[in-house]
Each structure stands twice: as structure tokens, then as C-alpha cells.
N, C-alpha and C. Protein backbone atom coordinates (compact mmCIF):
# COMPACT_ATOMS: atom_id res chain seq x y z
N UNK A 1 42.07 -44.16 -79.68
CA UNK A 1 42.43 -44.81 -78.44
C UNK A 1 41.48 -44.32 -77.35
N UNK A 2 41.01 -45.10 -76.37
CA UNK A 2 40.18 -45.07 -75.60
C UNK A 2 40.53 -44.71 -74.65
N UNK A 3 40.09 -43.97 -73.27
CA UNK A 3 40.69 -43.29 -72.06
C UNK A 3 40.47 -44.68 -70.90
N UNK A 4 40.79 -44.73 -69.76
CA UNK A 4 40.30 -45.36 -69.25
C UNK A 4 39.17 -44.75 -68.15
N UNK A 5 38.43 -45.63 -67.68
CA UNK A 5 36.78 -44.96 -66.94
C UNK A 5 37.19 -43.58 -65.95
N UNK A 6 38.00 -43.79 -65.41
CA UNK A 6 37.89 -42.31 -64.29
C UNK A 6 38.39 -41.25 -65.23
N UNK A 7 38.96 -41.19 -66.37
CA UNK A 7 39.68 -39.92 -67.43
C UNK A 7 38.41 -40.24 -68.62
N UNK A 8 37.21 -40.33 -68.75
CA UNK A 8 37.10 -40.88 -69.89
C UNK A 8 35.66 -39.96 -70.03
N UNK A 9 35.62 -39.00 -71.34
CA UNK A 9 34.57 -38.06 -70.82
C UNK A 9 33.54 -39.01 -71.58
N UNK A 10 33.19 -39.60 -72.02
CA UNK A 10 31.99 -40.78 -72.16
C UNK A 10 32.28 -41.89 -71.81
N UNK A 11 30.97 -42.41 -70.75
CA UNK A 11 31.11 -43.40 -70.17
C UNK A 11 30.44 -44.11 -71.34
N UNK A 12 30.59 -45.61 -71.05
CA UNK A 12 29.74 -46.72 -71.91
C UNK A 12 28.34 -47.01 -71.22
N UNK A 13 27.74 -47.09 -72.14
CA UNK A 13 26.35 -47.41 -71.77
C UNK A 13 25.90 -49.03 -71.22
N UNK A 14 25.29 -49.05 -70.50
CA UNK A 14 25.22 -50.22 -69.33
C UNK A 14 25.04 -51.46 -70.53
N UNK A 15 24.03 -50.86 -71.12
CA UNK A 15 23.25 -52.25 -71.84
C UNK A 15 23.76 -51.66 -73.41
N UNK A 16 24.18 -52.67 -74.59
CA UNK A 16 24.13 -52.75 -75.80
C UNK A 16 25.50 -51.90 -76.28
N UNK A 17 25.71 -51.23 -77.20
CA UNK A 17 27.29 -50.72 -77.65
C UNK A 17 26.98 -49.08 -78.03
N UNK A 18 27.94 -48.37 -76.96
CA UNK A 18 28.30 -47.10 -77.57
C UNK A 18 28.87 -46.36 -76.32
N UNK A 19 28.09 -45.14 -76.31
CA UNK A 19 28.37 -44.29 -75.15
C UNK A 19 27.09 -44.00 -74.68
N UNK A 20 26.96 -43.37 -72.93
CA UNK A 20 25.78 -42.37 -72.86
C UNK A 20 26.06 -41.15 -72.70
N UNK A 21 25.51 -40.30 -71.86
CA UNK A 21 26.08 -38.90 -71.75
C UNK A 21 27.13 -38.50 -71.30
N UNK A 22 27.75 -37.13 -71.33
CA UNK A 22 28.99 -37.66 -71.12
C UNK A 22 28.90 -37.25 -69.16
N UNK A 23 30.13 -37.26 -68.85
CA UNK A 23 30.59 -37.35 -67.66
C UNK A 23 31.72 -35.95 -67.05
N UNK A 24 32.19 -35.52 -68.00
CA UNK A 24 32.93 -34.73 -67.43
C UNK A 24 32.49 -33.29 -68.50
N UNK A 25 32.74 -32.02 -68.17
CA UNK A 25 32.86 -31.19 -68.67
C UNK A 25 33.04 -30.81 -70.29
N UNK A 26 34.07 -31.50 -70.43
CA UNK A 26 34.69 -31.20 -72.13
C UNK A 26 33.71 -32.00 -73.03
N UNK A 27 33.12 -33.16 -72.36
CA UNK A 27 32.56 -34.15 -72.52
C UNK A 27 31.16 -32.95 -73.25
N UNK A 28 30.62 -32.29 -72.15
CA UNK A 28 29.45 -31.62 -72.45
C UNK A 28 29.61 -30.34 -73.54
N UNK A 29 30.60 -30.42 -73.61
CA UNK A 29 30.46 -28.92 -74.77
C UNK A 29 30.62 -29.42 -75.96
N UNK A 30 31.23 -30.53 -75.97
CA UNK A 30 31.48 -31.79 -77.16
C UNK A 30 29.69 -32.08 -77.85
N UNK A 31 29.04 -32.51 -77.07
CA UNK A 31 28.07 -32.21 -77.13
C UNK A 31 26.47 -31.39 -77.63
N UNK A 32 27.05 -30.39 -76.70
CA UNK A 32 26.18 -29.09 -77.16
C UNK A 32 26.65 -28.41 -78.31
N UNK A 33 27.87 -28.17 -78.39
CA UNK A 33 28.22 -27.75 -79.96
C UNK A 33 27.74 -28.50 -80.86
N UNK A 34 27.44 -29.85 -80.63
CA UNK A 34 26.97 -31.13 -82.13
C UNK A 34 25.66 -30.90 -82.21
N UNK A 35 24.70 -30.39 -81.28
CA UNK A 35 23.87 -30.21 -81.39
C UNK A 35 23.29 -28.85 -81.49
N UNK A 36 24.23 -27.48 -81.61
CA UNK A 36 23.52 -26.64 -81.32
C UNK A 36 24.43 -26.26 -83.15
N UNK A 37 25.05 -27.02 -83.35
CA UNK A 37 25.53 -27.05 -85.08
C UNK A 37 24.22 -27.49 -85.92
N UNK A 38 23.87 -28.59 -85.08
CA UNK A 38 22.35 -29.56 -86.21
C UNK A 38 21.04 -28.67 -85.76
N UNK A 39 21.23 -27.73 -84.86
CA UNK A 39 20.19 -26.70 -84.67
C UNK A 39 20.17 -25.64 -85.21
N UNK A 40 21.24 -25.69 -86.05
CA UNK A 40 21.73 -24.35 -86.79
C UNK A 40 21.36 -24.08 -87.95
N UNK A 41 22.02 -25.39 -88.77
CA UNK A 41 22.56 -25.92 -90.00
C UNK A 41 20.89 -25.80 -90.80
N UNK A 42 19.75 -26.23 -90.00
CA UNK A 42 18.85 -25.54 -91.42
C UNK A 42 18.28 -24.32 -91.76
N UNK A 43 18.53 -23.31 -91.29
CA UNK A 43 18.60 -22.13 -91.31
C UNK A 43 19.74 -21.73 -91.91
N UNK A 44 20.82 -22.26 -91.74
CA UNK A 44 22.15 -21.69 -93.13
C UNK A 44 21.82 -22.32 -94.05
N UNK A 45 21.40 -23.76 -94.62
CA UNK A 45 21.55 -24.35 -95.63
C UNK A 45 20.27 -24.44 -96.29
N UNK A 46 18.85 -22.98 -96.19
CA UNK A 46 17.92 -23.78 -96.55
C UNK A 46 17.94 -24.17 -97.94
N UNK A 47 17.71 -24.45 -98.61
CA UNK A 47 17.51 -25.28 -99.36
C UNK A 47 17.86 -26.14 -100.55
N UNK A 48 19.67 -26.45 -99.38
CA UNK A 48 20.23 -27.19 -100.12
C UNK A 48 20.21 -28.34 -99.25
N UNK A 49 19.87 -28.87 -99.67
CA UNK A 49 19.43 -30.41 -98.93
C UNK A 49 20.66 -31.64 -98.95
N UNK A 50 20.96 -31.62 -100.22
CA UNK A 50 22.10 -32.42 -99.86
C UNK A 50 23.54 -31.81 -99.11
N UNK A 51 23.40 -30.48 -99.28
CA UNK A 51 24.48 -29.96 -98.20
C UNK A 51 24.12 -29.98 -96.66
N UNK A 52 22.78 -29.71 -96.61
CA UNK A 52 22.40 -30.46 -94.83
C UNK A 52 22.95 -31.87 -94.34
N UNK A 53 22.83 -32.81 -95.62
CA UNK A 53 22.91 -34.26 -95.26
C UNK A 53 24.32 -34.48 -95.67
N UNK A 54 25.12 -34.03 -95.94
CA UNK A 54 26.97 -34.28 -96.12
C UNK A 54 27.05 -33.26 -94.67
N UNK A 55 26.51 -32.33 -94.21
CA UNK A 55 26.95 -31.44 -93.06
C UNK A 55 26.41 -32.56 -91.89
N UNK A 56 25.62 -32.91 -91.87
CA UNK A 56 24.70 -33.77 -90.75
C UNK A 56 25.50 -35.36 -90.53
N UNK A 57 25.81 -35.46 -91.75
CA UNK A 57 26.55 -37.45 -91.72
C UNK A 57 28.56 -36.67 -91.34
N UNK A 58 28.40 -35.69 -91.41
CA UNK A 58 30.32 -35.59 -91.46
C UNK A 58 30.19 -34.92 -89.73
N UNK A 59 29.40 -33.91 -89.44
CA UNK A 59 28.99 -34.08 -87.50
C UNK A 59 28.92 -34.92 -87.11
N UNK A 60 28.23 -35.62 -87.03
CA UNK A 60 27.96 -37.22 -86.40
C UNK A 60 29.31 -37.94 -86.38
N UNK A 61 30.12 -38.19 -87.47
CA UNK A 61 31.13 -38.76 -87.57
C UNK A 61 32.43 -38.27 -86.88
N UNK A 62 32.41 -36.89 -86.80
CA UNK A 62 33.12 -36.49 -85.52
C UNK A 62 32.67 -36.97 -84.44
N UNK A 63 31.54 -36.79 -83.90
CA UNK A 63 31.14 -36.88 -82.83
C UNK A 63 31.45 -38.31 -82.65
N UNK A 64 31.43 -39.32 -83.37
CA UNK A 64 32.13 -40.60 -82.65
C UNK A 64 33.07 -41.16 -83.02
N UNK A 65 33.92 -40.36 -83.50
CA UNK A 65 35.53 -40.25 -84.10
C UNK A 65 35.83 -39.95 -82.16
N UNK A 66 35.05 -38.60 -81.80
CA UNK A 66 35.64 -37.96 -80.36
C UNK A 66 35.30 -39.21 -79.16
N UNK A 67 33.98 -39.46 -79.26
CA UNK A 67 33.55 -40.84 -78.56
C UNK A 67 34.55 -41.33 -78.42
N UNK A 68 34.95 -41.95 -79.59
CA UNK A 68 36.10 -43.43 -79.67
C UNK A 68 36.99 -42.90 -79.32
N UNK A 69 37.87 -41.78 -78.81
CA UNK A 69 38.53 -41.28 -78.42
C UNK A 69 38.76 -40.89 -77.37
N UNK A 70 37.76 -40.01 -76.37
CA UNK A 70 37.68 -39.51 -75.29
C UNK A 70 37.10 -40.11 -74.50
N UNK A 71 36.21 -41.36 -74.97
CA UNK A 71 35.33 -42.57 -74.41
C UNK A 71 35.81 -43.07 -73.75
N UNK A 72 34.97 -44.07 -73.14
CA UNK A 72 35.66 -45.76 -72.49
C UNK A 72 35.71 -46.58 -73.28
N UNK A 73 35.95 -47.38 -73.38
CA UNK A 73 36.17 -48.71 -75.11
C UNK A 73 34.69 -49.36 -75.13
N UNK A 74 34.65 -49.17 -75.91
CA UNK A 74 33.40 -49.54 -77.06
C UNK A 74 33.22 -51.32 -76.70
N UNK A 75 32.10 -51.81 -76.32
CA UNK A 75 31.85 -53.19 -76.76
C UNK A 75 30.39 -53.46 -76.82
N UNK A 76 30.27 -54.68 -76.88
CA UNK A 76 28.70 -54.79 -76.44
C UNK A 76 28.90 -54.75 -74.60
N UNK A 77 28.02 -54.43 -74.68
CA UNK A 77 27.50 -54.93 -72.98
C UNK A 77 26.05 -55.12 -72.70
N UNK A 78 26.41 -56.45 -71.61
CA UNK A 78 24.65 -56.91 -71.42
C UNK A 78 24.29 -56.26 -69.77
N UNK A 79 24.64 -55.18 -69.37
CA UNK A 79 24.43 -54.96 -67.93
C UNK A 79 24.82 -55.22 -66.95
N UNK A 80 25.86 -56.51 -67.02
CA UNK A 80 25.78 -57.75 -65.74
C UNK A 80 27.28 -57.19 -64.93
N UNK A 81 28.39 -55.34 -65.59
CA UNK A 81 29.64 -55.24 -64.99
C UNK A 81 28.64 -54.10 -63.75
């Protein structure tokens, strides 16, 4: 379920479908943890490769499990709100 825009720690992105950065606080650590995990992760896993890429596709999928969640609702958009 989607927040609405003033509660919503990712805003939607002007043009095309998703989110951009986020907007509020929780928003940003949401964030930096996803990325400071995929900054991590090849240095723990060297050289298991397919455990990078089940660790790398199951992050991501949080990360817009939380989107779709903590977001604004998802559509296309052509710029014009």
C-alpha cells in the first residue's frame, strides 16, 4: 500500500514509472543500507558468484517491495502533473 505524497518517503518520478530519491529521512537510510550492502557483498562472497546474484536480485526486491510501500503509487507519468 502506497503512502500518500506529504507521508511518502519516495516521491514518483516526474517522467516514466517508479520512484526518485527519496524525500524524507527513513527514506535515506533505506537507501544507503541497499547500497552500502551491494558495496559490501563482493568482498564477503568472493567467489561465489551465484551467491552475489541471488544476494543482489533478493536486495533489489526489497528495495521495491519498500518503494511500493513507503512510496507514492506507482504509474506511468508523462510530466504534465
Amino acid at each position: 500500500m502506497s503512502l500518500p505524497k506529504n507521508q511518502a518517503w519516495f516521491p514518483s518520478k516526474k517522467y516514466g514509472y517508479g520512484w526518485g530519491l527519496p524525500q524524507r529521512w527513513p527514506g535515506w537510510l533505506v537507501l544507503i543500507a541497499y547500497l552500502a550492502g551491494l558495496g559490501v557483498a563482493p568482498f564477503l562472497l568472493q567467489g561465489a558468484h551465484a551467491a552475489f546474484l541471488v544476494y543482489t536480485l533478493t536486495s533489489s526486491a526489497v528495495l521495491v517491495l519498500v518503494c511500493f510501500w513507503k512510496g507514492e503509487p506507482a504509474r506511468w507519468r508523462w510530466g504534465g502533473e
